[in-house]
ModelCIF file with pLDDT and N, C-alpha, C, O atoms, coordinates in Angstrom:
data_MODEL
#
_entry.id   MODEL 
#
_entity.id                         1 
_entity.type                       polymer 
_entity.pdbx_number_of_molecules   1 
#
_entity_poly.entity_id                      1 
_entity_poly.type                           'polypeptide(L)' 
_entity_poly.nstd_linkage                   no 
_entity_poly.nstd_monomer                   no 
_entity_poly.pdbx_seq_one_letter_code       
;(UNK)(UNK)(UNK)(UNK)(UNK)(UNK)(UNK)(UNK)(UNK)(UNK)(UNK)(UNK)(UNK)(UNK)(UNK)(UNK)
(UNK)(UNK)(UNK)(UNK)(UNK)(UNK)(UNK)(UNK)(UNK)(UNK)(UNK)(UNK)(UNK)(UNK)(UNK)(UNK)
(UNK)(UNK)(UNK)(UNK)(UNK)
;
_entity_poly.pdbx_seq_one_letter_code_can   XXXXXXXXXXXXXXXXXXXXXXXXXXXXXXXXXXXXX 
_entity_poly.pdbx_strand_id                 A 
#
loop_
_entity_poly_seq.entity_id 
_entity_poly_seq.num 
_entity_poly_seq.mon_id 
_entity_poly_seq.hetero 
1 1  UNK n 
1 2  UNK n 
1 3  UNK n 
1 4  UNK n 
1 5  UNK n 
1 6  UNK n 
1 7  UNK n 
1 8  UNK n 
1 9  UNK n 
1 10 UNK n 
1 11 UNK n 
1 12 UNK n 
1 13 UNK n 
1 14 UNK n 
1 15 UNK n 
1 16 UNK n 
1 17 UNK n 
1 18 UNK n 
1 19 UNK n 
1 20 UNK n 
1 21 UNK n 
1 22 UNK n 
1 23 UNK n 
1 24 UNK n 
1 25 UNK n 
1 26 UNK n 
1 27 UNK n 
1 28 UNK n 
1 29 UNK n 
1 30 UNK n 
1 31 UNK n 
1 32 UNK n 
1 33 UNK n 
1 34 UNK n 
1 35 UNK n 
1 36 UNK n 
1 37 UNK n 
#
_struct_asym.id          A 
_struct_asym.entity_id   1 
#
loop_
_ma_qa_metric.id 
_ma_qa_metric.mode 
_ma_qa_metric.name 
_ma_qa_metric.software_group_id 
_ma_qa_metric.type 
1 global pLDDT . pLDDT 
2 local  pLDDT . pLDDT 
#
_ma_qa_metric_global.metric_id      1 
_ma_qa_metric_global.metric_value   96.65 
_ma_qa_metric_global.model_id       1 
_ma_qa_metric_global.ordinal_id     1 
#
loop_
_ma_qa_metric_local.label_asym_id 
_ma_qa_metric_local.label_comp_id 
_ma_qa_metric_local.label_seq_id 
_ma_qa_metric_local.metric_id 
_ma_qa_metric_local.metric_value 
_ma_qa_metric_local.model_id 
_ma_qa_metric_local.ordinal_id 
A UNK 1  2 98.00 1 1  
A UNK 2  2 98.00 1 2  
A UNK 3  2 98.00 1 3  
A UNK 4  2 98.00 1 4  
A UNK 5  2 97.00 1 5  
A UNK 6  2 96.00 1 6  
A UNK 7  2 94.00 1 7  
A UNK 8  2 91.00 1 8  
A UNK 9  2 90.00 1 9  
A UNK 10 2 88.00 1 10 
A UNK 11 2 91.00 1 11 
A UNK 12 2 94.00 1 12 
A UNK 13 2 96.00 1 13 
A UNK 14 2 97.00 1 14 
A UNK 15 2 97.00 1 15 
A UNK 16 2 97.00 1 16 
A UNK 17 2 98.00 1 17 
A UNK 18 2 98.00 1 18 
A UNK 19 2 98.00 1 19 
A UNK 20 2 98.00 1 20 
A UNK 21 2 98.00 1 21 
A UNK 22 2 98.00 1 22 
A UNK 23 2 98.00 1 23 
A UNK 24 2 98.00 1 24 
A UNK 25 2 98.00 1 25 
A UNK 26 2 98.00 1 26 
A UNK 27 2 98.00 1 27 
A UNK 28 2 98.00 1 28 
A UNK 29 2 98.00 1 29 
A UNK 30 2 98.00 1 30 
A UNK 31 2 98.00 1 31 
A UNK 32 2 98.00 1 32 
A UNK 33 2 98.00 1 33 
A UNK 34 2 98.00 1 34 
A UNK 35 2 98.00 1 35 
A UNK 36 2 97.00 1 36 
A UNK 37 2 97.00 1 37 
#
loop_
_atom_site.group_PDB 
_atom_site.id 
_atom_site.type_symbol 
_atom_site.label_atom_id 
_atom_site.label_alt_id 
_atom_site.label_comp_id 
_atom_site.label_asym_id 
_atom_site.label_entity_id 
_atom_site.label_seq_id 
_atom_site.pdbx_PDB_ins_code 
_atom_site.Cartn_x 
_atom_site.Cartn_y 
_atom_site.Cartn_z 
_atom_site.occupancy 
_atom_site.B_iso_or_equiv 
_atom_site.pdbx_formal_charge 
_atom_site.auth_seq_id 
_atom_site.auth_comp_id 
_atom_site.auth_asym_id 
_atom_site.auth_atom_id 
_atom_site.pdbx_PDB_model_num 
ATOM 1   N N  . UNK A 1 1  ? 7.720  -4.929 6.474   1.00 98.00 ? 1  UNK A N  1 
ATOM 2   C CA . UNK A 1 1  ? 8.381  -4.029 5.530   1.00 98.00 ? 1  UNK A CA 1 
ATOM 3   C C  . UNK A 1 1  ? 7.493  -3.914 4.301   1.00 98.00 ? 1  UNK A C  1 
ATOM 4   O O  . UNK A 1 1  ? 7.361  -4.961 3.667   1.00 98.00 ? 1  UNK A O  1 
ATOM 5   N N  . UNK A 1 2  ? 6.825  -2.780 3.820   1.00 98.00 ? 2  UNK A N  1 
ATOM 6   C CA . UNK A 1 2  ? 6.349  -2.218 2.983   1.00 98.00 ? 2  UNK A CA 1 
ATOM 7   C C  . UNK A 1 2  ? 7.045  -2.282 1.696   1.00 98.00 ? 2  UNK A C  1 
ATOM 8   O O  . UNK A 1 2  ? 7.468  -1.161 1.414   1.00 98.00 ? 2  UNK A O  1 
ATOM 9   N N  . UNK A 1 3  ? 7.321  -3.133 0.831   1.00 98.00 ? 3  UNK A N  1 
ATOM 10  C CA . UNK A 1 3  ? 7.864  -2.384 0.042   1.00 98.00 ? 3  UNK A CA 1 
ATOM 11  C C  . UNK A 1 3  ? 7.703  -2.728 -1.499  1.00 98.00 ? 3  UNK A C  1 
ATOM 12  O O  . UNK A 1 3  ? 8.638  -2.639 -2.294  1.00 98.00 ? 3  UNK A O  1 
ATOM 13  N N  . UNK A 1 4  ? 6.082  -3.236 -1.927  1.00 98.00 ? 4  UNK A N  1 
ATOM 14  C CA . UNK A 1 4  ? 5.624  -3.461 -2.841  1.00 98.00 ? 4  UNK A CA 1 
ATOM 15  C C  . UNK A 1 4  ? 5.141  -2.257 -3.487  1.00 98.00 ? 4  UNK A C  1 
ATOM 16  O O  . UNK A 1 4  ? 4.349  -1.505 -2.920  1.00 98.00 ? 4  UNK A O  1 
ATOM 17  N N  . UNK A 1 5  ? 5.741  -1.975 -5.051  1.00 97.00 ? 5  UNK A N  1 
ATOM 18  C CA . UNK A 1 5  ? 4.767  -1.031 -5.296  1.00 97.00 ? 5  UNK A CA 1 
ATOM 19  C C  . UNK A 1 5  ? 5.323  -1.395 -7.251  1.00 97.00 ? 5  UNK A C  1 
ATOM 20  O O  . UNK A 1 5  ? 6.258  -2.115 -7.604  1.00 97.00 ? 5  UNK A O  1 
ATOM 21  N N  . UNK A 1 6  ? 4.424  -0.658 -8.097  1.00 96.00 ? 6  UNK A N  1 
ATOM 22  C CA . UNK A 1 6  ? 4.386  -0.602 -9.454  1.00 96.00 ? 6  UNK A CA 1 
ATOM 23  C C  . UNK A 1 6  ? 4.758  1.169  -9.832  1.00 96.00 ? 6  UNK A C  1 
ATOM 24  O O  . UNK A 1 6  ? 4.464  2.141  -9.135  1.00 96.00 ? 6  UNK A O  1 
ATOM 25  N N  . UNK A 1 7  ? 5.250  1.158  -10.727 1.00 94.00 ? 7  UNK A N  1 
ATOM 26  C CA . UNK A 1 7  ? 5.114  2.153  -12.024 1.00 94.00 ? 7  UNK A CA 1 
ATOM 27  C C  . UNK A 1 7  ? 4.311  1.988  -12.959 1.00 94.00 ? 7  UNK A C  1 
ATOM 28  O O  . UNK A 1 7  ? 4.297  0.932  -13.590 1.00 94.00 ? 7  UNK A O  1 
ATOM 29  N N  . UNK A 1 8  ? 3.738  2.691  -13.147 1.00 91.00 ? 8  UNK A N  1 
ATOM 30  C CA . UNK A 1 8  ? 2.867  2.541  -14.720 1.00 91.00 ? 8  UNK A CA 1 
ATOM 31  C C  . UNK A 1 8  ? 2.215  3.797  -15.426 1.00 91.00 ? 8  UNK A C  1 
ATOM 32  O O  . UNK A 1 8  ? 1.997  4.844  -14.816 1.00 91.00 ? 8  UNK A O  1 
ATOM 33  N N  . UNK A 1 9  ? 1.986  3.646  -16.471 1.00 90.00 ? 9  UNK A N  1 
ATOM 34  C CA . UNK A 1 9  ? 1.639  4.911  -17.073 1.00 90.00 ? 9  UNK A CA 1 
ATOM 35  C C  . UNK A 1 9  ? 0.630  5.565  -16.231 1.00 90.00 ? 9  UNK A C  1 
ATOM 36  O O  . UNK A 1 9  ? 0.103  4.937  -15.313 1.00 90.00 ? 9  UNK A O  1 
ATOM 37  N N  . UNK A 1 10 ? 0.183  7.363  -16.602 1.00 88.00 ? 10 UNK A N  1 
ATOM 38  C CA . UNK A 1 10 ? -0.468 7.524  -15.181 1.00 88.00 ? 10 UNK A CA 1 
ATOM 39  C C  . UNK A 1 10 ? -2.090 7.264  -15.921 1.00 88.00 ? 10 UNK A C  1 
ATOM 40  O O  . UNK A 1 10 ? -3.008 7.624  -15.184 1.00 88.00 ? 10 UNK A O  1 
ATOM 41  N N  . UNK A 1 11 ? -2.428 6.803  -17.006 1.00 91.00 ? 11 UNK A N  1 
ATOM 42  C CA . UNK A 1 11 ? -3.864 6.430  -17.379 1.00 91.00 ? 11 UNK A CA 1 
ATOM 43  C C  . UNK A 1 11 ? -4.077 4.726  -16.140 1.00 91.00 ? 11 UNK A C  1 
ATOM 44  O O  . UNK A 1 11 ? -5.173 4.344  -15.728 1.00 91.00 ? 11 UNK A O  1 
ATOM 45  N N  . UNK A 1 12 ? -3.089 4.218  -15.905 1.00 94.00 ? 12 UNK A N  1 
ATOM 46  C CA . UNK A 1 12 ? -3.085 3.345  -14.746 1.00 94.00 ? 12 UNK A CA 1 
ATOM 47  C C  . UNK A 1 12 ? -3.273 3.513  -12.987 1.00 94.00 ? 12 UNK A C  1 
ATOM 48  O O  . UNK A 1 12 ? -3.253 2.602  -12.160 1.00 94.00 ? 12 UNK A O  1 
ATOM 49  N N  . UNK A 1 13 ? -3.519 5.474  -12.670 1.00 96.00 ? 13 UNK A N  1 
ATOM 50  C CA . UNK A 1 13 ? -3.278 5.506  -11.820 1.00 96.00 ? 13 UNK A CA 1 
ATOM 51  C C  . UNK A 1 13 ? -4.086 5.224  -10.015 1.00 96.00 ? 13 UNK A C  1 
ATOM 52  O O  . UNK A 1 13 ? -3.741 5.281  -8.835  1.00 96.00 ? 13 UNK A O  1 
ATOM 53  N N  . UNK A 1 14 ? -5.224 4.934  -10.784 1.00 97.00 ? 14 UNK A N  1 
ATOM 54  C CA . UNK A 1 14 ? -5.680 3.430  -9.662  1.00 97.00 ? 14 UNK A CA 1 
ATOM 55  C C  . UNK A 1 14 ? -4.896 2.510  -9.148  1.00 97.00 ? 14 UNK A C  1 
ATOM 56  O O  . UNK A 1 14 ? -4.795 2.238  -7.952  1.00 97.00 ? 14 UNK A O  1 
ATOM 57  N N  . UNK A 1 15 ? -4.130 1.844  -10.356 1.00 97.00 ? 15 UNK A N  1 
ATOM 58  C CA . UNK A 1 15 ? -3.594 0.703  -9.897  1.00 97.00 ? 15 UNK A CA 1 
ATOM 59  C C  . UNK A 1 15 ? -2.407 1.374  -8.995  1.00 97.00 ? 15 UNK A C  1 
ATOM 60  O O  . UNK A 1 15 ? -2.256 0.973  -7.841  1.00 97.00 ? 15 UNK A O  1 
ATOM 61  N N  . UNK A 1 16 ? -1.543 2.426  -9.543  1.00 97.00 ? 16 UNK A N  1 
ATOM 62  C CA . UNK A 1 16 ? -0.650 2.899  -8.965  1.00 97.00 ? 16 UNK A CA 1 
ATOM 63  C C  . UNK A 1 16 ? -0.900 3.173  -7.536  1.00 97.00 ? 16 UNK A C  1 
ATOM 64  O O  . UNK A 1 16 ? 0.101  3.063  -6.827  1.00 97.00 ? 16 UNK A O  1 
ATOM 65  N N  . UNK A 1 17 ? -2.115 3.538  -6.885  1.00 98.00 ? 17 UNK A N  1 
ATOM 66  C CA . UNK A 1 17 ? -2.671 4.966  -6.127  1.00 98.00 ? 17 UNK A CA 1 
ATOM 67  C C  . UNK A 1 17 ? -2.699 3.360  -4.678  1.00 98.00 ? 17 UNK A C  1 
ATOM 68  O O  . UNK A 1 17 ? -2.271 3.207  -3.534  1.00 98.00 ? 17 UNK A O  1 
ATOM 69  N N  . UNK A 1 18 ? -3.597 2.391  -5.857  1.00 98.00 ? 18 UNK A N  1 
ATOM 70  C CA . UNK A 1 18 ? -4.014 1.280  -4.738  1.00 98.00 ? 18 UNK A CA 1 
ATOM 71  C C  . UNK A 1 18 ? -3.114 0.734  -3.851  1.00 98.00 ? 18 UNK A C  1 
ATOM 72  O O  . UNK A 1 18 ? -3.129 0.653  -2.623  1.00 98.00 ? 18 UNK A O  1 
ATOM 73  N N  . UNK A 1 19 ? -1.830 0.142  -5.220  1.00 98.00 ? 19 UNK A N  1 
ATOM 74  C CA . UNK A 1 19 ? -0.278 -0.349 -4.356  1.00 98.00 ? 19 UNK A CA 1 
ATOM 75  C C  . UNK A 1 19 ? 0.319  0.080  -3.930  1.00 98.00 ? 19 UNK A C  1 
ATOM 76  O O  . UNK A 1 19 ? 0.525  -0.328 -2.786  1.00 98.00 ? 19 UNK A O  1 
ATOM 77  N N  . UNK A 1 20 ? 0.971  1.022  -4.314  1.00 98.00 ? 20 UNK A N  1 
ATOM 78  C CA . UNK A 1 20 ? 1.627  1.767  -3.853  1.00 98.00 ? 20 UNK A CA 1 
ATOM 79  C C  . UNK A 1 20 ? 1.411  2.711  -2.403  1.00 98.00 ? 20 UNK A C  1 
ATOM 80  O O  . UNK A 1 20 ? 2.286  2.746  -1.538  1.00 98.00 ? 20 UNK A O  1 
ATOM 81  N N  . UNK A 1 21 ? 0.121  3.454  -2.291  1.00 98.00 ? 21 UNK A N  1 
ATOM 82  C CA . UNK A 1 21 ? -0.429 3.988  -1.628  1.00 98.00 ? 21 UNK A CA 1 
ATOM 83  C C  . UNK A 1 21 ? -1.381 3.159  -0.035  1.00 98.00 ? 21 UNK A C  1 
ATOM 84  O O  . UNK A 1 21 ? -1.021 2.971  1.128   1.00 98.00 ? 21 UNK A O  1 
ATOM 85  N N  . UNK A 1 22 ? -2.582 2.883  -0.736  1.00 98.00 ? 22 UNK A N  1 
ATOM 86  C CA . UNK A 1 22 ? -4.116 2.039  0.118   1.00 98.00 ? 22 UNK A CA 1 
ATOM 87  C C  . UNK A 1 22 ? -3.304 0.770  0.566   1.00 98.00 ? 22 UNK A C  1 
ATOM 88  O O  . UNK A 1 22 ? -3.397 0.448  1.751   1.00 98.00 ? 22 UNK A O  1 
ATOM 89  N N  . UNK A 1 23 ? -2.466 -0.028 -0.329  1.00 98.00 ? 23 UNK A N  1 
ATOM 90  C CA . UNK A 1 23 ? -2.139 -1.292 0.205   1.00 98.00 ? 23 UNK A CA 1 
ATOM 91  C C  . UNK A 1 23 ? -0.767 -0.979 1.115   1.00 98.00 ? 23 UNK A C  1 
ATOM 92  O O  . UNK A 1 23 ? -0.201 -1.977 1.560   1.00 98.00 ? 23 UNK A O  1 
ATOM 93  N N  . UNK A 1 24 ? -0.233 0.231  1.402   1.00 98.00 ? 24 UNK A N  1 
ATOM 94  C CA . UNK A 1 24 ? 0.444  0.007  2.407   1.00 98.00 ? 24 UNK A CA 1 
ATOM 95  C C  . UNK A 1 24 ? 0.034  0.857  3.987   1.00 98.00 ? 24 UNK A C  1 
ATOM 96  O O  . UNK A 1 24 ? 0.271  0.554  5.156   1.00 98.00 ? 24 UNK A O  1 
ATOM 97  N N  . UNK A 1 25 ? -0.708 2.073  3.331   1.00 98.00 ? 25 UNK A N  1 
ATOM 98  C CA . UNK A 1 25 ? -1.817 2.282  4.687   1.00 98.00 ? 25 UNK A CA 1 
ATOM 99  C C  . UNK A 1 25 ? -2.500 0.914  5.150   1.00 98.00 ? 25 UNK A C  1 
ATOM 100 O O  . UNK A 1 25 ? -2.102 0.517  6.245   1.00 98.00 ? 25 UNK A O  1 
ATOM 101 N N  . UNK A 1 26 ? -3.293 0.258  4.620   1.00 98.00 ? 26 UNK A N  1 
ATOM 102 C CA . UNK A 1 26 ? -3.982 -1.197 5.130   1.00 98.00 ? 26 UNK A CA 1 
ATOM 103 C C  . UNK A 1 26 ? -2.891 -1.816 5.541   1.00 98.00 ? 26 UNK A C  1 
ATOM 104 O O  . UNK A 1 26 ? -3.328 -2.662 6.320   1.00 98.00 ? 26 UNK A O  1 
ATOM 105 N N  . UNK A 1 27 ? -1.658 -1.927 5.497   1.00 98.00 ? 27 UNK A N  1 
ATOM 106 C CA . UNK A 1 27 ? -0.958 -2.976 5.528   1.00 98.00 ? 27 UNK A CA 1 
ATOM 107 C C  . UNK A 1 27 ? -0.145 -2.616 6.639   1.00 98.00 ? 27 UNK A C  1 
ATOM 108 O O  . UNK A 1 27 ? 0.347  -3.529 7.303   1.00 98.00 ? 27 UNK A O  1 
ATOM 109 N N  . UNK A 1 28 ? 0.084  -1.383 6.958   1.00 98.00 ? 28 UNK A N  1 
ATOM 110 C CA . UNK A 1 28 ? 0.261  -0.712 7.984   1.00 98.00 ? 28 UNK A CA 1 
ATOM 111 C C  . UNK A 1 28 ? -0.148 -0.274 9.150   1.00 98.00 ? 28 UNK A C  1 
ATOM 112 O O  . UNK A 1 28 ? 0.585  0.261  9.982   1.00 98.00 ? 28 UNK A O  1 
ATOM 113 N N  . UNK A 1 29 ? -1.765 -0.553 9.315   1.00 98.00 ? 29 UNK A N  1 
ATOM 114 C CA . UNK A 1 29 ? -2.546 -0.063 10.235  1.00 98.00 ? 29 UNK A CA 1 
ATOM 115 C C  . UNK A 1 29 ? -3.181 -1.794 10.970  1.00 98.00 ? 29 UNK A C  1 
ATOM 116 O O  . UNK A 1 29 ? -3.765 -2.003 12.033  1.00 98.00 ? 29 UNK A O  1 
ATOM 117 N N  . UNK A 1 30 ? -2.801 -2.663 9.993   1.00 98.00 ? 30 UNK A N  1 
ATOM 118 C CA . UNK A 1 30 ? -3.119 -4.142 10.427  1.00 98.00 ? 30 UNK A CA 1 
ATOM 119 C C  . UNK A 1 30 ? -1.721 -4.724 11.334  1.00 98.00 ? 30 UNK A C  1 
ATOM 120 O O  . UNK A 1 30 ? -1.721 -5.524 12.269  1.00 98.00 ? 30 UNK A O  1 
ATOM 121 N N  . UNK A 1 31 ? -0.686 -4.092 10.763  1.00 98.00 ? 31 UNK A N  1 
ATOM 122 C CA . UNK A 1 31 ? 0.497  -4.565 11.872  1.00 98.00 ? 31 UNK A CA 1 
ATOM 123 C C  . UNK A 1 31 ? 0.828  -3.565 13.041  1.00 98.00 ? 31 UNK A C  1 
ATOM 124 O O  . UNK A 1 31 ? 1.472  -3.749 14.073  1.00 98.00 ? 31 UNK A O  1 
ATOM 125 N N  . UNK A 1 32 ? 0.372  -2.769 12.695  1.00 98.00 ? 32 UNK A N  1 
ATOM 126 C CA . UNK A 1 32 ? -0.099 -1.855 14.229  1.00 98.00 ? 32 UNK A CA 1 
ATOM 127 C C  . UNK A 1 32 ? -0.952 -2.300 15.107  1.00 98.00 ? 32 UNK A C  1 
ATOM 128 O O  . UNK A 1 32 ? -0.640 -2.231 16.296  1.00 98.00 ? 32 UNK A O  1 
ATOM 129 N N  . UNK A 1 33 ? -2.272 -2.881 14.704  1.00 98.00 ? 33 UNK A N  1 
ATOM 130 C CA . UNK A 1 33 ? -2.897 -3.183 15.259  1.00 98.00 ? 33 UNK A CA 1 
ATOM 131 C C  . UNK A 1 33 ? -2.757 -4.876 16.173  1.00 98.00 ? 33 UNK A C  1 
ATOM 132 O O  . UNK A 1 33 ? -3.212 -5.376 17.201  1.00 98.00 ? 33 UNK A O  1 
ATOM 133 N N  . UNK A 1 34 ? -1.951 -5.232 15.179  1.00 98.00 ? 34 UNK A N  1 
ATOM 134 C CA . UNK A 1 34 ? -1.587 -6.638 15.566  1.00 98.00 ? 34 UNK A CA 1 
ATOM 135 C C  . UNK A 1 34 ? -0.195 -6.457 16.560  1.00 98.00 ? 34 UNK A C  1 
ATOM 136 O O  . UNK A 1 34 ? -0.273 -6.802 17.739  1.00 98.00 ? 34 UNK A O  1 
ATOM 137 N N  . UNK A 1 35 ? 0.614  -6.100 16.210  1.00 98.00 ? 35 UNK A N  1 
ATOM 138 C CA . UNK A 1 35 ? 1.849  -5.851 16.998  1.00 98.00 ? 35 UNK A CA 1 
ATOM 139 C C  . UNK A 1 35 ? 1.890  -4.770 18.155  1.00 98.00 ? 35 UNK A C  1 
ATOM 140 O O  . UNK A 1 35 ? 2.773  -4.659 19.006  1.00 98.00 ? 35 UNK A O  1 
ATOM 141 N N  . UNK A 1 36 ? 0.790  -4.023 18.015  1.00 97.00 ? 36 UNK A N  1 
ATOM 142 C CA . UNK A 1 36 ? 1.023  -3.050 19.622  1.00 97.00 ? 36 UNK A CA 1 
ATOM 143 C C  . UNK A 1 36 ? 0.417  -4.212 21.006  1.00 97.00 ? 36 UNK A C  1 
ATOM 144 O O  . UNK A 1 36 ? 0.839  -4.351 22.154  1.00 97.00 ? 36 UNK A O  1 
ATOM 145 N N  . UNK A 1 37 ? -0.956 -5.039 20.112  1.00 97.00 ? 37 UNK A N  1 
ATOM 146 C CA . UNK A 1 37 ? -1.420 -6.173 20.937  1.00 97.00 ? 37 UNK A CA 1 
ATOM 147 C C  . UNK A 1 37 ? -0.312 -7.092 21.869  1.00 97.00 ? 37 UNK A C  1 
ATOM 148 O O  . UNK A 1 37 ? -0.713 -8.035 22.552  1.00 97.00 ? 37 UNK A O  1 
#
């Protein structure tokens, strides 16, 4: 279950883009990969 993420001003929006976004594609494509196995 995905369900880490931040708010923050949008001069933050790396950090936003990373958690919210990149860390649940990665985090998503590693339990796919692990669980279709």
């Amino acid at each position: 279950i995905n369900n880490a993420a931040v708010l923050a001003n949008d001069d933050q929006f790396r950090r936003m883009i990373d958690i919210n976004f990149t860390a649940t594609v990665s985090s998503t494509l590693k339990a796919v990969d692990i669980m279709s196995a």
